[in-house]
N, C-alpha and C. Protein backbone atom coordinates (compact mmCIF):
# COMPACT_ATOMS: atom_id res chain seq x y z
N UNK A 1 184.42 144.65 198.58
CA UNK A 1 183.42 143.60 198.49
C UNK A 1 183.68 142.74 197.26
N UNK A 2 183.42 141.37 197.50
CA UNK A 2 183.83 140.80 196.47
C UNK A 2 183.00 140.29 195.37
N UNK A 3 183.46 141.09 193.70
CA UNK A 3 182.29 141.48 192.71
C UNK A 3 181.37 140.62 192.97
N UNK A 4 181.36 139.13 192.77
CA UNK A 4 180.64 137.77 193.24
C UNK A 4 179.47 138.49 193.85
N UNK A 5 179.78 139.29 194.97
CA UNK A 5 178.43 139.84 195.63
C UNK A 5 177.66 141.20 195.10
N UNK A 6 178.31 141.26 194.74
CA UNK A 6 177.67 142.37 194.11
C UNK A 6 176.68 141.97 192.45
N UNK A 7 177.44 141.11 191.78
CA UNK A 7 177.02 140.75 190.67
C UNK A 7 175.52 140.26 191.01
N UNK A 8 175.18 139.56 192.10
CA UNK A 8 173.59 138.99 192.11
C UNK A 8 172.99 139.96 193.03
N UNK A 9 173.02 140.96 193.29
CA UNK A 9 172.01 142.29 193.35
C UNK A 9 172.46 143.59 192.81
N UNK A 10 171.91 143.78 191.40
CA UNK A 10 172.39 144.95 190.78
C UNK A 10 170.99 145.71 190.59
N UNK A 11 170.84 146.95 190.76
CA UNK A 11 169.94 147.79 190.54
C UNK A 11 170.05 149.13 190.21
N UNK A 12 169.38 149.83 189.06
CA UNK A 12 169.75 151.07 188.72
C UNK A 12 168.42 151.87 188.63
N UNK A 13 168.35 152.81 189.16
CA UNK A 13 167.45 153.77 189.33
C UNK A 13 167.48 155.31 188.27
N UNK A 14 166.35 155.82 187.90
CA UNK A 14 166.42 157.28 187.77
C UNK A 14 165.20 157.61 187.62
N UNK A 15 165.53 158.92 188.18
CA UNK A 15 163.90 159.81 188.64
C UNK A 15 164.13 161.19 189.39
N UNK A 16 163.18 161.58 190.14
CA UNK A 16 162.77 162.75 190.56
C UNK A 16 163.25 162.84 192.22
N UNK A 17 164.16 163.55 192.44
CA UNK A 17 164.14 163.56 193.90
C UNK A 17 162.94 164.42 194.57
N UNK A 18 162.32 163.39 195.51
CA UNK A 18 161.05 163.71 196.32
C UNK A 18 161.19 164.01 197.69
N UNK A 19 162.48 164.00 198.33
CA UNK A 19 162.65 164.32 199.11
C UNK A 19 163.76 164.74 199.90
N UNK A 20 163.72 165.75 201.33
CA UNK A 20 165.24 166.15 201.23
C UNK A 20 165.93 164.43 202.22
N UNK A 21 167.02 164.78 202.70
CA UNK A 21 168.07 163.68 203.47
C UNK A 21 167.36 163.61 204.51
N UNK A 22 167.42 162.64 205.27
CA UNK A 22 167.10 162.24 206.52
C UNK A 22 168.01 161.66 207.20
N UNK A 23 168.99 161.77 208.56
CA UNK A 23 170.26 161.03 208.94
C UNK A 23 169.68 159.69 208.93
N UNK A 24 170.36 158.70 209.08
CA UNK A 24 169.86 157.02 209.03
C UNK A 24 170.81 156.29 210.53
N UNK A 25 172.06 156.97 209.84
CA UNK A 25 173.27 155.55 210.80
C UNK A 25 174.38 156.14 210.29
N UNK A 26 175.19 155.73 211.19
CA UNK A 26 176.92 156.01 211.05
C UNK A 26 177.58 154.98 211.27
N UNK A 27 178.35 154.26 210.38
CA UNK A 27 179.71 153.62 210.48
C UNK A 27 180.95 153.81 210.04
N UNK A 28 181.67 153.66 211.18
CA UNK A 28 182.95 153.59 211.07
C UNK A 28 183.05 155.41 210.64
N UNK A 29 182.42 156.49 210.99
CA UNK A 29 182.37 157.68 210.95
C UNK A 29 182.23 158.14 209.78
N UNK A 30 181.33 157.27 208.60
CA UNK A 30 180.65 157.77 207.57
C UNK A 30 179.11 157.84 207.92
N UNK A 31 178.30 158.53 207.61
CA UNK A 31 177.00 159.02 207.84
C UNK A 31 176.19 158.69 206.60
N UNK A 32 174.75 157.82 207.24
CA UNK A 32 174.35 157.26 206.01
C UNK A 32 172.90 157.86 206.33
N UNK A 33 172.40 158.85 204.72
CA UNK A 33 171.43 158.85 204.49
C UNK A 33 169.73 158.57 203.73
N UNK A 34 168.95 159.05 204.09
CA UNK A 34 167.80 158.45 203.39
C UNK A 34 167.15 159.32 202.86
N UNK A 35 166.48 159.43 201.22
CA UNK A 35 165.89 160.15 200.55
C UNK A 35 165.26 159.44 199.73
N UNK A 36 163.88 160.35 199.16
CA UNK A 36 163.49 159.52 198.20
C UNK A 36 162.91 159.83 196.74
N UNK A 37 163.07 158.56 196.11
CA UNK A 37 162.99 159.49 194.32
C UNK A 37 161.83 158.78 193.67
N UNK A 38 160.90 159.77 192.97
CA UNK A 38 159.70 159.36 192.26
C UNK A 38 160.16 158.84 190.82
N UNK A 39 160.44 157.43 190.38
CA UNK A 39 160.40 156.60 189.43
C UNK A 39 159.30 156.66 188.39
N UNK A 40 159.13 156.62 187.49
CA UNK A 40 158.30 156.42 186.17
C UNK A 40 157.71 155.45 186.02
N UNK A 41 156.70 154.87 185.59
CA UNK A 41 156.13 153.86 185.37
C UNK A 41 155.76 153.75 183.86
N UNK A 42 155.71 153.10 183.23
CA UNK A 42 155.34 152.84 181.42
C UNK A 42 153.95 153.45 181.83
N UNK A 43 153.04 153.53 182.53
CA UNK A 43 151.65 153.95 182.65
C UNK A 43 151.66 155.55 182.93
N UNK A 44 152.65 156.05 183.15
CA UNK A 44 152.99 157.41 183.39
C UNK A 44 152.34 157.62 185.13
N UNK A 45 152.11 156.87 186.09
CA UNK A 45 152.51 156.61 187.29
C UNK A 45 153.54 156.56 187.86
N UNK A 46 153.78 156.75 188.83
CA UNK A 46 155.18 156.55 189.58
C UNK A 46 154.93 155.95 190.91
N UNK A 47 156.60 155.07 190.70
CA UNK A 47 156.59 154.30 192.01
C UNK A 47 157.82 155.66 193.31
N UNK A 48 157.56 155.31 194.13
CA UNK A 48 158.16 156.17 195.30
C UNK A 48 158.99 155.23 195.83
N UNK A 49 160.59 155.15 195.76
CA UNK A 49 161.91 154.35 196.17
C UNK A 49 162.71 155.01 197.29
N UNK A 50 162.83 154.19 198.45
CA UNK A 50 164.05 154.78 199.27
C UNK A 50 165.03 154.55 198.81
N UNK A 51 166.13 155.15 199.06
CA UNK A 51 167.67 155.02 198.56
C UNK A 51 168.38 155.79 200.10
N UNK A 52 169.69 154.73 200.59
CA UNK A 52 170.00 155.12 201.68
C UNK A 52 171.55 155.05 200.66
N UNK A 53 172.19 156.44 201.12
CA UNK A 53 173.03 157.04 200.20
C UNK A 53 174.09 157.42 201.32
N UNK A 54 175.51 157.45 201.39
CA UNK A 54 176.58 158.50 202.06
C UNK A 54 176.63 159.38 201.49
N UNK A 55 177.06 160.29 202.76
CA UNK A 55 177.13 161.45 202.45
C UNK A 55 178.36 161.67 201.83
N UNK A 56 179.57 160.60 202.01
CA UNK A 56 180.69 160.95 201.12
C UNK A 56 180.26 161.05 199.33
N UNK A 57 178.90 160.54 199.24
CA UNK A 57 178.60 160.15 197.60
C UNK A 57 178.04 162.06 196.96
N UNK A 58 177.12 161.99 197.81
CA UNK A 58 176.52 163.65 197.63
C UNK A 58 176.19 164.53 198.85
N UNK A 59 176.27 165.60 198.65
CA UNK A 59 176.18 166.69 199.88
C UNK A 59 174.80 166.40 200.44
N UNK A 60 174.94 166.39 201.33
CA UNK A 60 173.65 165.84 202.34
C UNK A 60 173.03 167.15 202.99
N UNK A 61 173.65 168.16 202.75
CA UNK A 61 172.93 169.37 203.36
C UNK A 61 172.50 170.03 202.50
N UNK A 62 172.70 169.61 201.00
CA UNK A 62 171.60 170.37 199.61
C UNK A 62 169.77 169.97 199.61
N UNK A 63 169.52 170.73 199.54
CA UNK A 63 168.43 170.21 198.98
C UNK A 63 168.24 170.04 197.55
N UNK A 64 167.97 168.75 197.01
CA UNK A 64 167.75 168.28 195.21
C UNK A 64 166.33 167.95 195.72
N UNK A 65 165.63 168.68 195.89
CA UNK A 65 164.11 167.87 195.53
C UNK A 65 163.67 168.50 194.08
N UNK A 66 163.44 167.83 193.55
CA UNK A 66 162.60 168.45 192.24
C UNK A 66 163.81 168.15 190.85
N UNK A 67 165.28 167.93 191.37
CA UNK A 67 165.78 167.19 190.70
C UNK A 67 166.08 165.89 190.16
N UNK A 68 166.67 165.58 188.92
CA UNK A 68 166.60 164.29 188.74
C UNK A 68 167.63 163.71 188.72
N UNK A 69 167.93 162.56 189.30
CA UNK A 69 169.48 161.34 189.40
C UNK A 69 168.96 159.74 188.83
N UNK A 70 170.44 159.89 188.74
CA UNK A 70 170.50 158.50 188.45
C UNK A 70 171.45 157.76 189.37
N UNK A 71 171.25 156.37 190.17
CA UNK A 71 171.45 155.61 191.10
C UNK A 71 171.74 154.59 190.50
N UNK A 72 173.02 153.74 190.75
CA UNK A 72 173.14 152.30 191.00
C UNK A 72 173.91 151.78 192.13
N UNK A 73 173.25 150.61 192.60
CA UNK A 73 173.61 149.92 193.64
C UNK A 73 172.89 148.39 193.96
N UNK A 74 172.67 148.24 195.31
CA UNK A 74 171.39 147.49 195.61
C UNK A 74 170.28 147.40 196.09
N UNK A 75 169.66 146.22 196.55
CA UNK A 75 168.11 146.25 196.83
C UNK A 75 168.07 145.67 198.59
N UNK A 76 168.48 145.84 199.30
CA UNK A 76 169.09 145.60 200.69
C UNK A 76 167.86 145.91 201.70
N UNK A 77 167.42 144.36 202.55
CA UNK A 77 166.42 144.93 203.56
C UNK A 77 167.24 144.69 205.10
N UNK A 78 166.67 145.17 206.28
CA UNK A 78 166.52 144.71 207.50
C UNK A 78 165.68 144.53 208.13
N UNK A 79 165.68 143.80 209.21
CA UNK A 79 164.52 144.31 210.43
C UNK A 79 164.56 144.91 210.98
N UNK A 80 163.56 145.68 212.00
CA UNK A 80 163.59 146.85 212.45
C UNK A 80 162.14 146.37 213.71
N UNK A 81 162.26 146.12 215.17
CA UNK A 81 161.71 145.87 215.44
C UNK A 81 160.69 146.98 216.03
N UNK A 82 158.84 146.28 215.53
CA UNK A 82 158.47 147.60 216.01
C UNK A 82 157.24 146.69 216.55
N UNK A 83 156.09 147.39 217.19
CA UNK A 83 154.98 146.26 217.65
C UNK A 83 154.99 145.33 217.79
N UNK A 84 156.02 144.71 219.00
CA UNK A 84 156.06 143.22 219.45
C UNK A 84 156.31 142.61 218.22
N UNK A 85 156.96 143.12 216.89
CA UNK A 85 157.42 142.01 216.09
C UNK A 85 158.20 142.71 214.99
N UNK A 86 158.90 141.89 214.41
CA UNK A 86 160.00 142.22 213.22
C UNK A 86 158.98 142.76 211.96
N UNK A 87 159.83 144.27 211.79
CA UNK A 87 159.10 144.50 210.08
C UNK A 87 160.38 144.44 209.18
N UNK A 88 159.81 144.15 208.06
CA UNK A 88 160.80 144.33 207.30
C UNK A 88 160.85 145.62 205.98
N UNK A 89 162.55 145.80 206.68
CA UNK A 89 162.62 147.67 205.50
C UNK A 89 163.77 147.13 204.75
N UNK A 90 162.90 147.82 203.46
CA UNK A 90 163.54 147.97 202.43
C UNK A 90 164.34 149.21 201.61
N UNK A 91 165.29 148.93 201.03
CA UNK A 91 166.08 150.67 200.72
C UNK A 91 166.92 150.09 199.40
N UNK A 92 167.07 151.15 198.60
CA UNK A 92 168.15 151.14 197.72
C UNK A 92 169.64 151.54 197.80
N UNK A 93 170.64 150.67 198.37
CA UNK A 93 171.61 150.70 198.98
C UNK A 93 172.13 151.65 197.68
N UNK A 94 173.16 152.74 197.56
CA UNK A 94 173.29 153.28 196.16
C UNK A 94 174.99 152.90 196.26
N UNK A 95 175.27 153.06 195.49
CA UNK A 95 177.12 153.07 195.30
C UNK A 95 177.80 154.05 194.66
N UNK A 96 176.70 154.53 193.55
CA UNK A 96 177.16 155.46 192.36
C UNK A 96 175.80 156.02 192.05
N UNK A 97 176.05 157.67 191.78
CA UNK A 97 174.84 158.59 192.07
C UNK A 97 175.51 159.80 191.02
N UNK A 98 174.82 160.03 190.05
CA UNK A 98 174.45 161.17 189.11
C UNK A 98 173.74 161.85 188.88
N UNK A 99 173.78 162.90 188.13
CA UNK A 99 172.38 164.30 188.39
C UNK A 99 172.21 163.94 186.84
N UNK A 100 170.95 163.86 186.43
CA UNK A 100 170.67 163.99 184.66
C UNK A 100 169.70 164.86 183.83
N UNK A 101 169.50 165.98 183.43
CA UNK A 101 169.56 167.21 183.03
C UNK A 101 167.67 167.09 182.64
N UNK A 102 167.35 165.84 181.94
CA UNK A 102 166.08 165.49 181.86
C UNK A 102 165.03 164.33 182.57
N UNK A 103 164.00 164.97 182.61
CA UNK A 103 163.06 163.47 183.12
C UNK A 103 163.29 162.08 181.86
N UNK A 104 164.01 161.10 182.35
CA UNK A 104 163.86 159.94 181.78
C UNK A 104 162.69 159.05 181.18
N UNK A 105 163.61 158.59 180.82
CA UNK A 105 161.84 158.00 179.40
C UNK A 105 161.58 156.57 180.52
N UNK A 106 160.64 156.54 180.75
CA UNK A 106 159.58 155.41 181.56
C UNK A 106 160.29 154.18 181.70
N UNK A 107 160.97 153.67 180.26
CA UNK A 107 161.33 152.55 179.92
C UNK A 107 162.68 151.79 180.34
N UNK A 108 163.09 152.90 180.69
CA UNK A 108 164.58 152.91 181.69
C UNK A 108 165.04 152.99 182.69
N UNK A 109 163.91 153.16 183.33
CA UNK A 109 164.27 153.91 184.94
C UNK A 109 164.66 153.12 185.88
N UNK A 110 164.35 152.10 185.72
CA UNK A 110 164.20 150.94 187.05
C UNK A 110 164.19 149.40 186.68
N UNK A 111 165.45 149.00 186.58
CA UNK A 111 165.62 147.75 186.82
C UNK A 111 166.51 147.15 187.64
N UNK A 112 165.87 145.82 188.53
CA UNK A 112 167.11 144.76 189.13
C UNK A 112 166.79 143.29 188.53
N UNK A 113 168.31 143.31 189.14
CA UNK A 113 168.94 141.82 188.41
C UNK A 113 168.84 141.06 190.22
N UNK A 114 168.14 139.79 190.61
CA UNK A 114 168.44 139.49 191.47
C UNK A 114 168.92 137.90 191.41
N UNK A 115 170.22 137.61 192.24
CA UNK A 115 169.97 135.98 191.98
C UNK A 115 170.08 135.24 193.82
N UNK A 116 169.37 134.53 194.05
CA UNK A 116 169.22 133.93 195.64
C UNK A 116 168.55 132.99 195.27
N UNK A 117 167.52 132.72 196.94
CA UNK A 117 167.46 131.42 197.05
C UNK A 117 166.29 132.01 197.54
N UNK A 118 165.09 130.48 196.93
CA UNK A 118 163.59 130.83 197.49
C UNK A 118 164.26 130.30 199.55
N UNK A 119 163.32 131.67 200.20
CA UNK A 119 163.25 131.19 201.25
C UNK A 119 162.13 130.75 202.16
N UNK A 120 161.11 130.68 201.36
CA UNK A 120 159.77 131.12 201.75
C UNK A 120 158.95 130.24 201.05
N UNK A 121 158.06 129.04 201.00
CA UNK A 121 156.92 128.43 200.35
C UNK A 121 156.20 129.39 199.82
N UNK A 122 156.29 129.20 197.55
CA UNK A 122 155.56 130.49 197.09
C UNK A 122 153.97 130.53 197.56
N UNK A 123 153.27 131.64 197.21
CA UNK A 123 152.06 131.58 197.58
C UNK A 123 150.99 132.10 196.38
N UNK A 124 150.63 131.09 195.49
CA UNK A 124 150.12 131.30 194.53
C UNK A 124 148.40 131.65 194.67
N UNK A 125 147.48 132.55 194.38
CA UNK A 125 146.41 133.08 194.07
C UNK A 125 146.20 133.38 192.75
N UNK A 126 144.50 133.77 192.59
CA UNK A 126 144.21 134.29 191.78
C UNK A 126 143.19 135.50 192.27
N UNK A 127 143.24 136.53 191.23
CA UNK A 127 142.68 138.03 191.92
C UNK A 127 140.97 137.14 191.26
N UNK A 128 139.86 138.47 192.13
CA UNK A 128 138.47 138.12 191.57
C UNK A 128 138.25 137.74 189.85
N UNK A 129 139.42 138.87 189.50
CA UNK A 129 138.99 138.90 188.17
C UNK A 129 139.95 137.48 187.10
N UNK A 130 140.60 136.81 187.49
CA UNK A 130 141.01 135.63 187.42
C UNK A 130 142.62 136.06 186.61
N UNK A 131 143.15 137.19 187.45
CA UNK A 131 144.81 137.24 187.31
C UNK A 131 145.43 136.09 188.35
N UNK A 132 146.46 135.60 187.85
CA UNK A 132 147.42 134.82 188.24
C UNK A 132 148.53 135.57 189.00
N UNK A 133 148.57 135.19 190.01
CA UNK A 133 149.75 135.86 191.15
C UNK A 133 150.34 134.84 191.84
N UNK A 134 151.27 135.38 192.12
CA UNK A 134 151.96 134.36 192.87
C UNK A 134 153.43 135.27 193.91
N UNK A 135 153.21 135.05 194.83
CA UNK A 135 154.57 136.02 195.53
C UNK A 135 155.84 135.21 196.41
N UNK A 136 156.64 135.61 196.12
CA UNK A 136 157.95 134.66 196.29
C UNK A 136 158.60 135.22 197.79
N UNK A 137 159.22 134.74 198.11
CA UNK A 137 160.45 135.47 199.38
C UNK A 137 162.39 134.98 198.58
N UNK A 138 162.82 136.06 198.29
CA UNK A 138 164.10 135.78 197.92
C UNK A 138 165.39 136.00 198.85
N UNK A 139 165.89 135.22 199.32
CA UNK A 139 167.17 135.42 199.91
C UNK A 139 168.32 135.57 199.24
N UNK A 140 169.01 136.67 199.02
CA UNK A 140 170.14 137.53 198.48
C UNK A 140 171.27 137.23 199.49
N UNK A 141 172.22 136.41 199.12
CA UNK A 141 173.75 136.55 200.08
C UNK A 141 174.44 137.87 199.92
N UNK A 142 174.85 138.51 201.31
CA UNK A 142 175.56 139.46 200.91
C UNK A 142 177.13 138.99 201.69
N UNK A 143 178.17 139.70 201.75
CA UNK A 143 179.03 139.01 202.43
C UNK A 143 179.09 138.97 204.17
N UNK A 144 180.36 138.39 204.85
CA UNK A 144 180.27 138.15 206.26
C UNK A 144 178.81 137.93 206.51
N UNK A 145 178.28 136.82 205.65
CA UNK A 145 177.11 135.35 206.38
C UNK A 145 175.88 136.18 206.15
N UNK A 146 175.96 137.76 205.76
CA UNK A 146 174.45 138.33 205.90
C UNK A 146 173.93 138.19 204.95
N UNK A 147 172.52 138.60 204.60
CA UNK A 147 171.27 138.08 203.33
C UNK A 147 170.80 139.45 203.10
N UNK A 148 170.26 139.57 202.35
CA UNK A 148 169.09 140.23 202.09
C UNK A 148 167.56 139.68 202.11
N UNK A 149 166.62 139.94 202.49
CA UNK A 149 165.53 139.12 202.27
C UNK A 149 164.18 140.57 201.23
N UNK A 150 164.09 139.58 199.78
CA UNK A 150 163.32 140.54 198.99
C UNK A 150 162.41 140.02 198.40
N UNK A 151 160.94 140.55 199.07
CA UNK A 151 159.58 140.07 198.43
C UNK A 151 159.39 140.07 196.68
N UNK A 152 159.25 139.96 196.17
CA UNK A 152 158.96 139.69 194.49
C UNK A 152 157.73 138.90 194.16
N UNK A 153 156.89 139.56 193.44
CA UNK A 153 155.98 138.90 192.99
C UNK A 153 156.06 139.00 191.29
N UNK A 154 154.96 137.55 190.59
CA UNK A 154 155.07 137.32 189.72
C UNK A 154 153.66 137.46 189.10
N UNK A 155 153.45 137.29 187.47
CA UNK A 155 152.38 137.29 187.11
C UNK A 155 151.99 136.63 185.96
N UNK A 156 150.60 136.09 185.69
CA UNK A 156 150.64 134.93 184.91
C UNK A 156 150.93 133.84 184.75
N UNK A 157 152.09 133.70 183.33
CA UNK A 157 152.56 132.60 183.34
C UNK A 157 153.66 132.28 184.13
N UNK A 158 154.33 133.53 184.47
CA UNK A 158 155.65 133.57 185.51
C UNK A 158 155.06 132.93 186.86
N UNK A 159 154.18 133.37 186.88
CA UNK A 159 153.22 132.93 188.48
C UNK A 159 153.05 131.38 188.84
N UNK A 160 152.31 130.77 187.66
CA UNK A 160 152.30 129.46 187.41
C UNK A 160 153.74 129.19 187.27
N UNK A 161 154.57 128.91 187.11
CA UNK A 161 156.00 128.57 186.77
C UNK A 161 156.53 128.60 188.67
N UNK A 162 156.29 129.86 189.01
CA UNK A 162 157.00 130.06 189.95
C UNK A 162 156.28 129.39 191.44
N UNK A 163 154.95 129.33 191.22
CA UNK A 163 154.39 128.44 192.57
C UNK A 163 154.65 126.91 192.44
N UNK A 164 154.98 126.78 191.53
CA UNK A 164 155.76 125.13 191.32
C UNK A 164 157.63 125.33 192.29
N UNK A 165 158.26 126.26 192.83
CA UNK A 165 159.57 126.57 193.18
C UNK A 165 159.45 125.75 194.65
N UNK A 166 160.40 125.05 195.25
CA UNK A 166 160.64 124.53 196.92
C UNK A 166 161.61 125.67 197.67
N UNK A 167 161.50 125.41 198.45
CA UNK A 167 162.33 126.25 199.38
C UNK A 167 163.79 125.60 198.76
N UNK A 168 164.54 126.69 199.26
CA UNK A 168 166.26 126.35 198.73
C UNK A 168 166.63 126.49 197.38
N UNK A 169 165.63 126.71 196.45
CA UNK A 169 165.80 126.28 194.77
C UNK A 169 166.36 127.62 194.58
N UNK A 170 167.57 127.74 193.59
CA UNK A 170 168.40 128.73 193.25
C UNK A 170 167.73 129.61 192.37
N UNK A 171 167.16 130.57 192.18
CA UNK A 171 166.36 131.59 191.12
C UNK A 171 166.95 132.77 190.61
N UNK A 172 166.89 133.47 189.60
CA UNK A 172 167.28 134.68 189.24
C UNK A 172 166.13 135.28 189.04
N UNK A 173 166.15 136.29 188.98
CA UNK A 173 164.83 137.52 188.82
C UNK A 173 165.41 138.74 188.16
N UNK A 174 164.47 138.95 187.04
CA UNK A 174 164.99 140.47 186.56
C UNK A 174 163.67 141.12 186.57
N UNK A 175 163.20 142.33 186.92
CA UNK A 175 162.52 142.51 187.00
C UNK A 175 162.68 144.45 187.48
N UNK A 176 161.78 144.97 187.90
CA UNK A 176 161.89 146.53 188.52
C UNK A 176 161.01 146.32 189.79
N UNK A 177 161.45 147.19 190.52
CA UNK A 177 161.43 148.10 192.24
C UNK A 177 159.64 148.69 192.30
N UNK A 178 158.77 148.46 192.62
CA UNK A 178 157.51 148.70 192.86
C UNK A 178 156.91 149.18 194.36
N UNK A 179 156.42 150.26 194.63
CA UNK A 179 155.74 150.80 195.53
C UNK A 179 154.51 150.44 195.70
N UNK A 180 154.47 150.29 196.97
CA UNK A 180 152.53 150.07 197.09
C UNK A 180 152.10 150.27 198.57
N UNK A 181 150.74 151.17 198.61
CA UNK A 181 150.31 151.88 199.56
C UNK A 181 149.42 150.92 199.92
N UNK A 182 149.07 150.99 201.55
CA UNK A 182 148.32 149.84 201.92
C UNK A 182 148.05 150.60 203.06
N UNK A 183 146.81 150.21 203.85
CA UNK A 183 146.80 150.71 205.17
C UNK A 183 146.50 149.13 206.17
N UNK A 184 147.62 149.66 207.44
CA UNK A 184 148.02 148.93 208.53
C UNK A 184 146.22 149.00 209.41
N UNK A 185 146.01 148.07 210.47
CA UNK A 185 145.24 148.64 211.22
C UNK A 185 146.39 148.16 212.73
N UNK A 186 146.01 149.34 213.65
CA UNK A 186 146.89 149.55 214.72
C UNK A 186 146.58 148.93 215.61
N UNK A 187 144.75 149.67 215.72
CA UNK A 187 144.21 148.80 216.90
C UNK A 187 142.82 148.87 216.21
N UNK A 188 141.71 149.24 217.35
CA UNK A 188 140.20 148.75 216.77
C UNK A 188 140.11 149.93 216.44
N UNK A 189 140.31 151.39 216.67
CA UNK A 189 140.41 152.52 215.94
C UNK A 189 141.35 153.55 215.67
N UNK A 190 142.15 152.50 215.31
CA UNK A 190 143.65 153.76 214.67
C UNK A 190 144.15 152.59 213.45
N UNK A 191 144.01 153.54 212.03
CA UNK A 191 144.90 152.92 211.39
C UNK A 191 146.28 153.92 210.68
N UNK A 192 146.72 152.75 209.83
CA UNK A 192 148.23 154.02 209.37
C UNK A 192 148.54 153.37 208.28
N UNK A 193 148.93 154.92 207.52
CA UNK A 193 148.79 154.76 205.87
C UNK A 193 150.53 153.89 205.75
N UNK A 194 150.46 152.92 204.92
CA UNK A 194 152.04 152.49 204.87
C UNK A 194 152.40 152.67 203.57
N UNK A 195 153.86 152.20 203.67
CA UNK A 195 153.78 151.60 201.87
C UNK A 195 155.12 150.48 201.98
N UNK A 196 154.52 149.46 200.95
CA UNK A 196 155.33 148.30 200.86
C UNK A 196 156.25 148.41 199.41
N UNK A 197 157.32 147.51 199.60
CA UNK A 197 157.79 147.80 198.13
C UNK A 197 158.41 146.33 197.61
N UNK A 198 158.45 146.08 196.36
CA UNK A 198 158.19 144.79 196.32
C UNK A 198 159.16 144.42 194.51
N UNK A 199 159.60 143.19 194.10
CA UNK A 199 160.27 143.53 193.16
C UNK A 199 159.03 142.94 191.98
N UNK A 200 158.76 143.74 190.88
CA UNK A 200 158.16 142.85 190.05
C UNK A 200 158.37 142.43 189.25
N UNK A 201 158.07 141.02 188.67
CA UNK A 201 159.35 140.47 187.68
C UNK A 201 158.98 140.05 186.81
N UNK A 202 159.54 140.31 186.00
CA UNK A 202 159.64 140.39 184.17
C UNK A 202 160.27 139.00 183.76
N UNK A 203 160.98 138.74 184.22
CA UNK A 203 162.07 137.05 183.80
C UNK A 203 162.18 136.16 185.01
N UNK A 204 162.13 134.89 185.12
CA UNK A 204 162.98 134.54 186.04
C UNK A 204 163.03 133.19 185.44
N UNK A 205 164.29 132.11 186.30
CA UNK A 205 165.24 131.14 185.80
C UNK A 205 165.50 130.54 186.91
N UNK A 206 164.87 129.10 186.96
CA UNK A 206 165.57 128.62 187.81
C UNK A 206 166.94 127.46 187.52
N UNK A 207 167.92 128.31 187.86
CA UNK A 207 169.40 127.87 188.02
C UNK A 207 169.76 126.31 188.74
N UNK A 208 169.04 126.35 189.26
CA UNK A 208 169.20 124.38 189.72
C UNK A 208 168.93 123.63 188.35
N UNK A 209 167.83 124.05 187.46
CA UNK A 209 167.01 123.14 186.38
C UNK A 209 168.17 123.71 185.32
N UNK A 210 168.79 124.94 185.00
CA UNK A 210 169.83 125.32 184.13
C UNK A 210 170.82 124.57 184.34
N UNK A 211 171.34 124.03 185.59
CA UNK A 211 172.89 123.78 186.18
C UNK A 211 172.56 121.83 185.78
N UNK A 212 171.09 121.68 185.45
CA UNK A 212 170.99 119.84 185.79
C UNK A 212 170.44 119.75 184.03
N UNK A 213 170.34 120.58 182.85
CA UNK A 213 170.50 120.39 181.78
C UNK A 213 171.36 119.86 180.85
C-alpha cells in the first residue's frame, strides 16, 4: 500500500482485551478477525473499540481477555446492509499488535491522525446546557478508488470553526476513537441496546485555507 495512504489514517490503540476472536472474512486465504479492547479515558472511564485483526498478526485461538495490547493501524468503516437500509460499521483495521506488561496511563492510549474530505453538510447544535457541538462526516481515501467514511465530532470553539466547513473542503483531524451507547427502537415495542463510535477531536486544520496562505 502506498505510505501516501496510510499516512492520512494513522491510529494507535492500548488497553484491555475484552473480548475473545470472532471469525469476520477471508481473503485471498487469510482469515480476518474481530475483538475488542477496553481503552482508558483521562476520566478513568473507558471507551469499548473493535479492532479487526489477522490471524497471521496473533493466534486467534488464544484467549487474551483480561490482557493488555497495543495496536496500530486504521480507522476503516463499511456498510453492512441491515433493515431495508445501509448501517455503517466501524473497526480498527490493526497492522501491528503488541502485548504490554501494564495498564497504560489514560493519556496515551488512543489517538488518530485523520486527513479527508468533508462529505457531509456539518451539523452544528447546542446541548440544553449551552455546549457547542457540531458533527462532521469525513471521507478518508483508501487505495483502488475506496474511502473510508468517519463520523467526528467537535466541541466548542472547534465546533464553531468547523460548522463554517462546505462539502469537499480538505480537513485534518487529530483527535481519539470514542464509544457511545444508544438505544435503537426496532418497532413500537422492541428496542436494542447499540453502540456508536465516533472520532473526537482535539485539533483540526483546514488544508485548503493552509494550501491558499
Amino acid at each position: 500500500m502506498p505510505d501516501k495512504m496510510i499516512e492520512n489514517n494513522q491510529v494507535t490503540i492500548m488497553g484491555q482485551v475484552a473480548s475473545g476472536f470472532a471469525f469476520s472474512h477471508e481473503v485471498f486465504g487469510e482469515g480476518f478477525y474481530m475483538v475488542e479492547v477496553l481503552v482508558q479515558r483521562l476520566s478513568s472511564s473507558y471507551d469499548r473499540i473493535p479492532l479487526m485483526i489477522s490471524e497471521r498478526l496473533i493466534d486467534v485461538t488464544q484467549d487474551y481477555t483480561g490482557e493488555y495490547i497495543s495496536v496500530s493501524g486504521q480507522f476503516r468503516s463499511y456498510n453492512r446492509h441491515e433493515e431495508q437500509k445501509n448501517r455503517l460499521i466501524l473497526s480498527v483495521f490493526v497492522r501491528e499488535v503488541s502485548f504490554v506488561d501494564e495498564e497504560p496511563d489514560g493519556s496515551r492510549t488512543n489517538s488518530i491522525l485523520l486527513d479527508g474530505y468533508i462529505c457531509k453538510e456539518p451539523v452544528y447544535r447546542k446541548t440544553p446546557l449551552g455546549r457547542e457541538i457540531a458533527d462532521l462526516l469525513l471521507a478518508v481515501n483508501r487505495p483502488y478508488g475506496k474511502s473510508d467514511y468517519i463520523p467526528c465530532i467537535c466541541w466548542g470553539r472547534n465546533a464553531r470553526f468547523a460548522a463554517g466547513f462546505e462539502v469537499g473542503e480538505h480537513i485534518q483531524i487529530l483527535g481519539r476513537i470514542q464509544s457511545r451507547d444508544y438505544v435503537k427502537k426496532i418497532s413500537e415495542t422492541e428496542t436494542q441496546k447499540r453502540t456508536a463510535y465516533e472520532v473526537s477531536v482535539s485539533k483540526l486544520e483546514c488544508l485548503d485555507l493552509a494550501a491558499s496562505d
